[in-house]
Protein backbone atom coordinates (compact mmCIF):
# COMPACT_ATOMS: atom_id res chain seq x y z
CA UNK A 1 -4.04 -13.28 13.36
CA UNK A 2 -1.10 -11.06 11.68
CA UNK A 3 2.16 -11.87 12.68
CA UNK A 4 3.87 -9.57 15.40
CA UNK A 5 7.28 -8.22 14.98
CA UNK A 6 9.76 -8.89 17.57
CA UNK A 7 10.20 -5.92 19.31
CA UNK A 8 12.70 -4.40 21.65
CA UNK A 9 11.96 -2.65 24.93
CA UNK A 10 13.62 0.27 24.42
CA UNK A 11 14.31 2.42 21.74
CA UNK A 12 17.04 4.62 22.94
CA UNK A 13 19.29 1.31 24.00
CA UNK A 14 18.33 -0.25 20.44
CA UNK A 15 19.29 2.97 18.85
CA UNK A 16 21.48 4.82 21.47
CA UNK A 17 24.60 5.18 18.83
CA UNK A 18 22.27 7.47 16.74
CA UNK A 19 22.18 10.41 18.74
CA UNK A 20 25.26 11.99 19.50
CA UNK A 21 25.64 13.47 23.08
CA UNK A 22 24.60 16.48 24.61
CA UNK A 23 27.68 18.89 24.31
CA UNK A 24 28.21 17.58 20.54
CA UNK A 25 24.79 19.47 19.75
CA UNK A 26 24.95 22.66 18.09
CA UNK A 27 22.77 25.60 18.94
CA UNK A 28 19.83 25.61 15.94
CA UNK A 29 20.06 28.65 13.79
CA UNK A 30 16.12 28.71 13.86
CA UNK A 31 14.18 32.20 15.04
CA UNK A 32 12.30 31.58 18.55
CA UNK A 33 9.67 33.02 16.94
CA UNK A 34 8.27 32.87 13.69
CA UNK A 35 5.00 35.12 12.53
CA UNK A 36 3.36 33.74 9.75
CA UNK A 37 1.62 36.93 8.09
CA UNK A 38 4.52 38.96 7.68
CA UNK A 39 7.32 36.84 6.02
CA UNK A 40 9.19 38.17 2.61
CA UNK A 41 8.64 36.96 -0.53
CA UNK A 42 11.48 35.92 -2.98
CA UNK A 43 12.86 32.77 -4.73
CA UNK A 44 15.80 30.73 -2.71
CA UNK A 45 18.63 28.31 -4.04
CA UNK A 46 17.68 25.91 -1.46
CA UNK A 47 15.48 25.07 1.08
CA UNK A 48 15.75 23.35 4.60
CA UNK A 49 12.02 22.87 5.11
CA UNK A 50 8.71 23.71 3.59
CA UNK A 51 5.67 24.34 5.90
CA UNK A 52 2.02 22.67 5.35
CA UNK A 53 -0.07 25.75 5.76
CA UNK A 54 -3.35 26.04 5.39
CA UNK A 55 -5.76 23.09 3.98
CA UNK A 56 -2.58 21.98 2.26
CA UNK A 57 0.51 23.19 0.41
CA UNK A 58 -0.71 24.90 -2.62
CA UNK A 59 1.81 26.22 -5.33
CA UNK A 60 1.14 29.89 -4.19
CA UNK A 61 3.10 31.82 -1.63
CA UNK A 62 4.83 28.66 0.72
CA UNK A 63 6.43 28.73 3.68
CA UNK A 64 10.35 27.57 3.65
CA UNK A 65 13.53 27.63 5.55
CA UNK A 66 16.39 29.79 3.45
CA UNK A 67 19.07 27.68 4.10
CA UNK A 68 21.36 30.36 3.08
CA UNK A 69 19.90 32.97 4.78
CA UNK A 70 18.72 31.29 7.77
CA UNK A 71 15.52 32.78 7.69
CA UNK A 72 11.78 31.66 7.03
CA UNK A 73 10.07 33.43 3.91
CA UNK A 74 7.56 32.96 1.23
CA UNK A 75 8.41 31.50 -2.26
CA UNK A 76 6.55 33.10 -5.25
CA UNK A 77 3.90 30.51 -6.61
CA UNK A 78 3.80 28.71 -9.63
CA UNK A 79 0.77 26.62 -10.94
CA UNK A 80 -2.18 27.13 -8.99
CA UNK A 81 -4.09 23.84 -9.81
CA UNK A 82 -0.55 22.19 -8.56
CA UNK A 83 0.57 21.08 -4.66
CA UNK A 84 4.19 20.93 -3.00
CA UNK A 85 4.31 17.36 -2.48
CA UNK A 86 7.49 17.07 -1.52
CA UNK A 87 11.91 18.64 -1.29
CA UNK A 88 14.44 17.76 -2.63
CA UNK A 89 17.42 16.00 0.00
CA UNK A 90 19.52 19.16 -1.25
CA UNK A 91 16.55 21.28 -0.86
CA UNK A 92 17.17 22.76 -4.30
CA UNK A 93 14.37 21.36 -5.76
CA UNK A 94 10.29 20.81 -5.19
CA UNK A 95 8.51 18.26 -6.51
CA UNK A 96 4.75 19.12 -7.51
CA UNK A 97 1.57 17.26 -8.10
CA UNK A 98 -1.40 18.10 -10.23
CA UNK A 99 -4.37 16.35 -9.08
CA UNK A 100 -6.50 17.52 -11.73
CA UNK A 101 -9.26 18.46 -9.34
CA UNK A 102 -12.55 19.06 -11.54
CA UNK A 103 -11.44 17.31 -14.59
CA UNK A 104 -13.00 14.09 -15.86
CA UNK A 105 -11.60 11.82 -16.02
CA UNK A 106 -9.03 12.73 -13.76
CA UNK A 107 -5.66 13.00 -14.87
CA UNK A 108 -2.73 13.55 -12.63
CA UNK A 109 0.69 14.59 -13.15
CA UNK A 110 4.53 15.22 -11.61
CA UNK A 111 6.40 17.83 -12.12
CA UNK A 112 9.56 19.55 -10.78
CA UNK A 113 10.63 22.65 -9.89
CA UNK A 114 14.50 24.63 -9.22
CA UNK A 115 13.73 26.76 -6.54
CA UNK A 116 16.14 29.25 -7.45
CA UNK A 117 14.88 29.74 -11.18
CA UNK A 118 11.49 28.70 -10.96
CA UNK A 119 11.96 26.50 -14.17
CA UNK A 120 9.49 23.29 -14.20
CA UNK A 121 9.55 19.81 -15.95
CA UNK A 122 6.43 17.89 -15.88
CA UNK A 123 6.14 13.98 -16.20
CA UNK A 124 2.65 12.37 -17.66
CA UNK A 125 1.12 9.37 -15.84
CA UNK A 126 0.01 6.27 -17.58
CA UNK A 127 -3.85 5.86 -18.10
CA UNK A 128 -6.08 4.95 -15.25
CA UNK A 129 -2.85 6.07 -12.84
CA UNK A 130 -3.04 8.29 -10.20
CA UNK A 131 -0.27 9.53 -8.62
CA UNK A 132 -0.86 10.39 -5.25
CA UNK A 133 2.75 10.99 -3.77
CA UNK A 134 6.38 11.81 -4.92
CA UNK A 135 9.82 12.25 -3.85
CA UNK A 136 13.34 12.18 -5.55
CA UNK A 137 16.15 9.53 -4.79
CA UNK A 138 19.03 11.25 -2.27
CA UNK A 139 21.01 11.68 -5.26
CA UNK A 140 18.27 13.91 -7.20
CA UNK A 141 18.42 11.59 -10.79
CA UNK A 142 15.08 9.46 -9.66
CA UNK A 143 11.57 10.41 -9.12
CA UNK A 144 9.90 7.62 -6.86
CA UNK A 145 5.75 8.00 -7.13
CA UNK A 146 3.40 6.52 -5.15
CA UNK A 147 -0.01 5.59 -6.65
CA UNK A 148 -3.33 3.56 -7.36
CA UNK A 149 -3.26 1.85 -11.17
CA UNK A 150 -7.08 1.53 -11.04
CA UNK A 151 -8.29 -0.49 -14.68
CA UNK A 152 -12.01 -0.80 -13.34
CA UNK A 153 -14.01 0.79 -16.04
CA UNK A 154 -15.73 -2.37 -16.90
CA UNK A 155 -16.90 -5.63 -15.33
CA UNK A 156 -13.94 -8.06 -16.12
CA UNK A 157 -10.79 -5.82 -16.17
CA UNK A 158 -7.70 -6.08 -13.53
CA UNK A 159 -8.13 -4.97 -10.00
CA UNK A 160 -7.12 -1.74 -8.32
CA UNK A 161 -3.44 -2.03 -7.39
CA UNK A 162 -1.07 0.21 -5.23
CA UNK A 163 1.96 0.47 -7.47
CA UNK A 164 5.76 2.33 -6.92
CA UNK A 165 6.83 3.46 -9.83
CA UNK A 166 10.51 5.08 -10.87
CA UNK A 167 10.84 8.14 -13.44
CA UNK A 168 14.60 8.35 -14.66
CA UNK A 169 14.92 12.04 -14.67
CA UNK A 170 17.64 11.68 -17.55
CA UNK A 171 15.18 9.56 -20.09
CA UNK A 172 11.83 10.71 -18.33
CA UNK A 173 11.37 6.50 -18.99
CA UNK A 174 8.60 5.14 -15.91
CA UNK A 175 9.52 1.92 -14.47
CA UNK A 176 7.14 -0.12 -12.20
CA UNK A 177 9.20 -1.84 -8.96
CA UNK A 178 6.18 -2.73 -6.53
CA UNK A 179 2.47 -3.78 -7.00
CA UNK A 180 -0.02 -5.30 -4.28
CA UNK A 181 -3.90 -6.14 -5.77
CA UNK A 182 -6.85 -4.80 -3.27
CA UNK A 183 -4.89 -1.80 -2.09
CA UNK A 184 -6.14 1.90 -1.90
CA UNK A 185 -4.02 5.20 -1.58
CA UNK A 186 -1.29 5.30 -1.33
CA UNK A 187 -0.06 8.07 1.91
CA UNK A 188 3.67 7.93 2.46
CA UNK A 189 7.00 7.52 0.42
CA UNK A 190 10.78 7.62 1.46
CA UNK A 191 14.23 6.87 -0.11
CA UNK A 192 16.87 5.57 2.67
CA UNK A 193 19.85 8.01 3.07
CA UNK A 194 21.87 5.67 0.63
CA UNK A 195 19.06 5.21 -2.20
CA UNK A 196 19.15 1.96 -1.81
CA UNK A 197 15.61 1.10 -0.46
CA UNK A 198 12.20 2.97 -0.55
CA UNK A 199 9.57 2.83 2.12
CA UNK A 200 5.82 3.72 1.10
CA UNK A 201 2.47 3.68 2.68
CA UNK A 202 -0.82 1.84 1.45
CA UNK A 203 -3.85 0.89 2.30
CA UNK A 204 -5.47 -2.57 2.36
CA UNK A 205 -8.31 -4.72 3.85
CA UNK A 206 -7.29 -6.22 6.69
CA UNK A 207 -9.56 -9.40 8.32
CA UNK A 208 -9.17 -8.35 11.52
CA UNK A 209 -11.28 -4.81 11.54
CA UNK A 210 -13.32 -5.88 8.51
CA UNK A 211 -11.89 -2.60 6.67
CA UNK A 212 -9.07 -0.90 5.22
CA UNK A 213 -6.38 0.13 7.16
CA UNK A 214 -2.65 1.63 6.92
CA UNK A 215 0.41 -0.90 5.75
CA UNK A 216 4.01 -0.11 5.09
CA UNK A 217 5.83 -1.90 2.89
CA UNK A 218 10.23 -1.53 2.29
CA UNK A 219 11.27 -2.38 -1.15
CA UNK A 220 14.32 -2.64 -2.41
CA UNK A 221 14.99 0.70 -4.92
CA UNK A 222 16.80 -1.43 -7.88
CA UNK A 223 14.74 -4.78 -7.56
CA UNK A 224 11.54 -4.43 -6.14
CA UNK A 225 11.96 -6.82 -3.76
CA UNK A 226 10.07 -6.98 -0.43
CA UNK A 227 12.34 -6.33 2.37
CA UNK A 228 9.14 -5.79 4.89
CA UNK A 229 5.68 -5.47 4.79
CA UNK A 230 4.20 -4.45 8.54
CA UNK A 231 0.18 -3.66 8.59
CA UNK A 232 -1.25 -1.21 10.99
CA UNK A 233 1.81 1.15 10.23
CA UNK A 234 2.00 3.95 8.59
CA UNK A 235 4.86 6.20 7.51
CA UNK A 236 5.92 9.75 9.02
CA UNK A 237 4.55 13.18 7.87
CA UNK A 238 6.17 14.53 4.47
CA UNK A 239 9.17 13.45 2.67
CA UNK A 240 12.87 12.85 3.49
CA UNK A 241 11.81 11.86 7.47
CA UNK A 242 11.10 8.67 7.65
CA UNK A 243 14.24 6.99 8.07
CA UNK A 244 16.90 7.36 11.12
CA UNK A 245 19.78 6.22 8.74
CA UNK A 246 20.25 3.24 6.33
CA UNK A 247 18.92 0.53 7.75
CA UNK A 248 16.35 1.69 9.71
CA UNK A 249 12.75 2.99 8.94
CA UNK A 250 10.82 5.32 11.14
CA UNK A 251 6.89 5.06 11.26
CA UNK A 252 3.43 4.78 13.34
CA UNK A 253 2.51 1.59 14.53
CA UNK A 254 -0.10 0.12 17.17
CA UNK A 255 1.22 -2.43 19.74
CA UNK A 256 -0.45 -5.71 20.35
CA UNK A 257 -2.13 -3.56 23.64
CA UNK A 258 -3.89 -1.10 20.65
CA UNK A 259 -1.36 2.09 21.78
CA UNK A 260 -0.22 4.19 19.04
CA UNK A 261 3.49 4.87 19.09
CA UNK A 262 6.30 5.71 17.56
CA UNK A 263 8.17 2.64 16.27
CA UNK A 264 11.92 2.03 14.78
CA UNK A 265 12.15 -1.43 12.73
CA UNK A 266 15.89 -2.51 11.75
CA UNK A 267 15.82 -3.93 8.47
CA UNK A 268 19.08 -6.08 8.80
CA UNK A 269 17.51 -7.30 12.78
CA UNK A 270 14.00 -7.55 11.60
CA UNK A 271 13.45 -5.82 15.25
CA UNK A 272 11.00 -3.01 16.17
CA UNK A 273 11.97 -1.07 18.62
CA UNK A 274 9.06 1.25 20.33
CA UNK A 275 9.93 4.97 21.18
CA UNK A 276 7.71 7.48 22.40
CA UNK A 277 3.75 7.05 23.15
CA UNK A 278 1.42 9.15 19.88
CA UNK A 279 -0.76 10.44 23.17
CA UNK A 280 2.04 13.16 24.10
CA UNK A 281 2.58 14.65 21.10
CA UNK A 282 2.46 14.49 17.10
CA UNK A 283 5.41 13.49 15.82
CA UNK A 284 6.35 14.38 12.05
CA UNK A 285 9.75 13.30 10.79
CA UNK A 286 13.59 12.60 12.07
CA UNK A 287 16.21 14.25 11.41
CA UNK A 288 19.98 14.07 12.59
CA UNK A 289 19.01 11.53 15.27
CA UNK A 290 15.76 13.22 16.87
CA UNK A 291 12.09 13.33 16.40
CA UNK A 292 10.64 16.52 15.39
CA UNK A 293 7.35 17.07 17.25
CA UNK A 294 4.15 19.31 17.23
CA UNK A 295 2.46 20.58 19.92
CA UNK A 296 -0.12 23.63 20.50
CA UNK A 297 -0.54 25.60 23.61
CA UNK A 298 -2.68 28.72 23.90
CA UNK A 299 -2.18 29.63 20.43
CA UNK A 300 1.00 29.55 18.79
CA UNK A 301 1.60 26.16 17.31
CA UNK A 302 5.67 25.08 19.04
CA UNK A 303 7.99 22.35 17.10
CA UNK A 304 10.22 20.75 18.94
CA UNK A 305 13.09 18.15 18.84
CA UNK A 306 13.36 15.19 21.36
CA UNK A 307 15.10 11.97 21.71
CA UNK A 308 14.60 9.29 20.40
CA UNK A 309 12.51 7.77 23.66
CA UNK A 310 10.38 11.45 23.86
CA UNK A 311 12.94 12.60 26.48
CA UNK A 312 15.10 15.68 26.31
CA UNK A 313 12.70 18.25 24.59
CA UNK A 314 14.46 20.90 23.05
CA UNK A 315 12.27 24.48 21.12
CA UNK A 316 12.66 24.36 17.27
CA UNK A 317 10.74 27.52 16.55
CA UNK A 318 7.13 28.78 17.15
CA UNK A 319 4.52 30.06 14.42
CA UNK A 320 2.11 32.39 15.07
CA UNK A 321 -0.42 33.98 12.69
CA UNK A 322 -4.16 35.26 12.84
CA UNK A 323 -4.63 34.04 9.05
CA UNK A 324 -3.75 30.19 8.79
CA UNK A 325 -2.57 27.28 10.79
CA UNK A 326 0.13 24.93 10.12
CA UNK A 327 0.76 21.47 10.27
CA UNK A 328 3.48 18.69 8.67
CA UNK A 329 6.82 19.46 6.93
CA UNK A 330 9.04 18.36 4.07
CA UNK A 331 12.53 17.66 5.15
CA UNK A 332 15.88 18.41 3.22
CA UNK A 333 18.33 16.49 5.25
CA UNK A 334 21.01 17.87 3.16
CA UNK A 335 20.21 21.47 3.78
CA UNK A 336 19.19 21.10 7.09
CA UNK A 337 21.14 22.96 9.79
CA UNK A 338 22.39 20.61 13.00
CA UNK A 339 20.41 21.12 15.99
């Protein structure tokens, strides 16, 4: 049997420091209502937000939140092999994959791109590499990636391993932190608010279900070192919303009952707290002490903000459009306006 974290009943007594009270809110600058298929398009200096439309975020024509401006638009596209994988904490910058979809053998890459000039910088990856996920450190001078070092061309070589790797943005220089043997791909990465630790979603068999299923694992950003590694978890949404402050990570977990939820482990207590049930809503990041959810009714597709225990739902903004749908967003917690 896997070992059970201890967990706490509540997570808005566990946590209740982390939102601040009612009247210290600020009104959101966000529109009510937001339509889709008739949004501007120009470059921004910064970003608060970039929408998943679509199938996924291709490099042509996204959806973001002009921090400046306070206004949704569309940013000109770039590559159009590439994907928005992720913002930067500023929101000045997006980081881009290249899956290299129809090549053999596949090759991916990194790259990164000023939203206000356009200008890109692209980082190779190593033989047999994939990347599959990427986000910069809160200070914008490391690249984290997320991927699958997979050897197996011949009976004989080294397994497939999950690996986090650093890029030094100064020296482009890759530098392996975190490897686990038997893994697959990899689905979610975050930096804490201080850079200090990263948080990143594998897979890997696990005994009890005879198949692969979700893990996340906390490293420490300048060691490597293991701070936690919790199966049946899995990280939230895109980048930059996984974590309610510096010591504690925000993900998807099952209880010992089989109920997804929302759960908040403290590093430094080795406690999970459980917040809201997965059955009400979808829940896609955190930001200034609430959840950002996702709901649909009759149409438009409504984001919302609650506490951290599902309570007090609050409107974010509402999309509407005939042409595409929408789904998970990339945070800028540094750009983002308070709610």
């Amino acid at each position: 049997m896997i070992a059970r974290p201890v967990i706490v009943s509540a997570a808005c007594e566990t946590f209740r420091h982390a939102v601040p009270h009612r009247e210290e809110l600020a009104m959101t600058v966000f529109p009510e209502v937001v339509d889709l298929d008739d949004l501007p398009v120009r470059l921004v200096r910064r970003a608060s937000l970039i929408l998943e439309t679509g199938p996924g975020v291709r490099d042509e024509l996204a959806v973001v939140f002009d921090a400046d401006a306070d206004a949704f638009l569309r940013i000109p596209g770039g590559r159009p092999d590439a994907e928005i994988d992720s913002l930067s904490y500023d929101g000045t910058r997006l980081v881009l994959i290249d899956r290299g979809l129809g090549v053999h053998p596949q090759v991916t890459r990194v790259g990164i791109r000023i939203l206000a000039s356009g200008e890109e910088r692209w980082f190779s990856t190593p033989d047999y590499q994939q990347d599959q996920t990427a986000v910069l450190s809160p200070d914008g001078t490391v690249l984290a990636v997320m991927g699958i070092d997979d050897p197996n061309t011949e009976d004989g070589d080294p397994p497939v391993q999950a690996v986090i790797e650093l890029i030094d943005l100064a020296d482009g220089r890759r530098r392996r932190i975190w490897a686990k043997t038997g893994t697959g791909d990899g689905f979610g990465l975050g930096w804490s608010p201080d850079g200090r630790k990263i948080a990143a979603t594998y897979t890997e068999w696990q005994e009890e279900i005879d198949d692969e299923d979700w893990s996340t694992v906390v490293v420490d950003a300048a060691t490597g070192t293991v701070l936690a590694d919790t199966p049946w978890t899995a990280l939230l949404g895109w980048s930059n919303g996984t974590w309610l402050d510096d010591h504690t990570v925000v993900h998807e977990g099952r209880t010992e009952d089989g109920d997804d939820k929302i759960w908040f482990r403290n590093l430094d207590t080795r406690e999970m707290a459980v917040g809201p049930d997965l059955d009400a809503f979808q829940v896609h990041a955190t930001i200034h002490g609430r959840l950002i959810i996702r709901s649909i009714q009759n149409g438009p597709i409504v984001y919302s903000t609650v506490a951290l225990d599902g309570t007090d739902r609050r409107p974010l903004f509402t999309l509407r459009s005939a042409k595409s749908t929408a789904s998970n967003m990339a945070l800028a917690p540094g750009a983002f306006p308070p709610l």
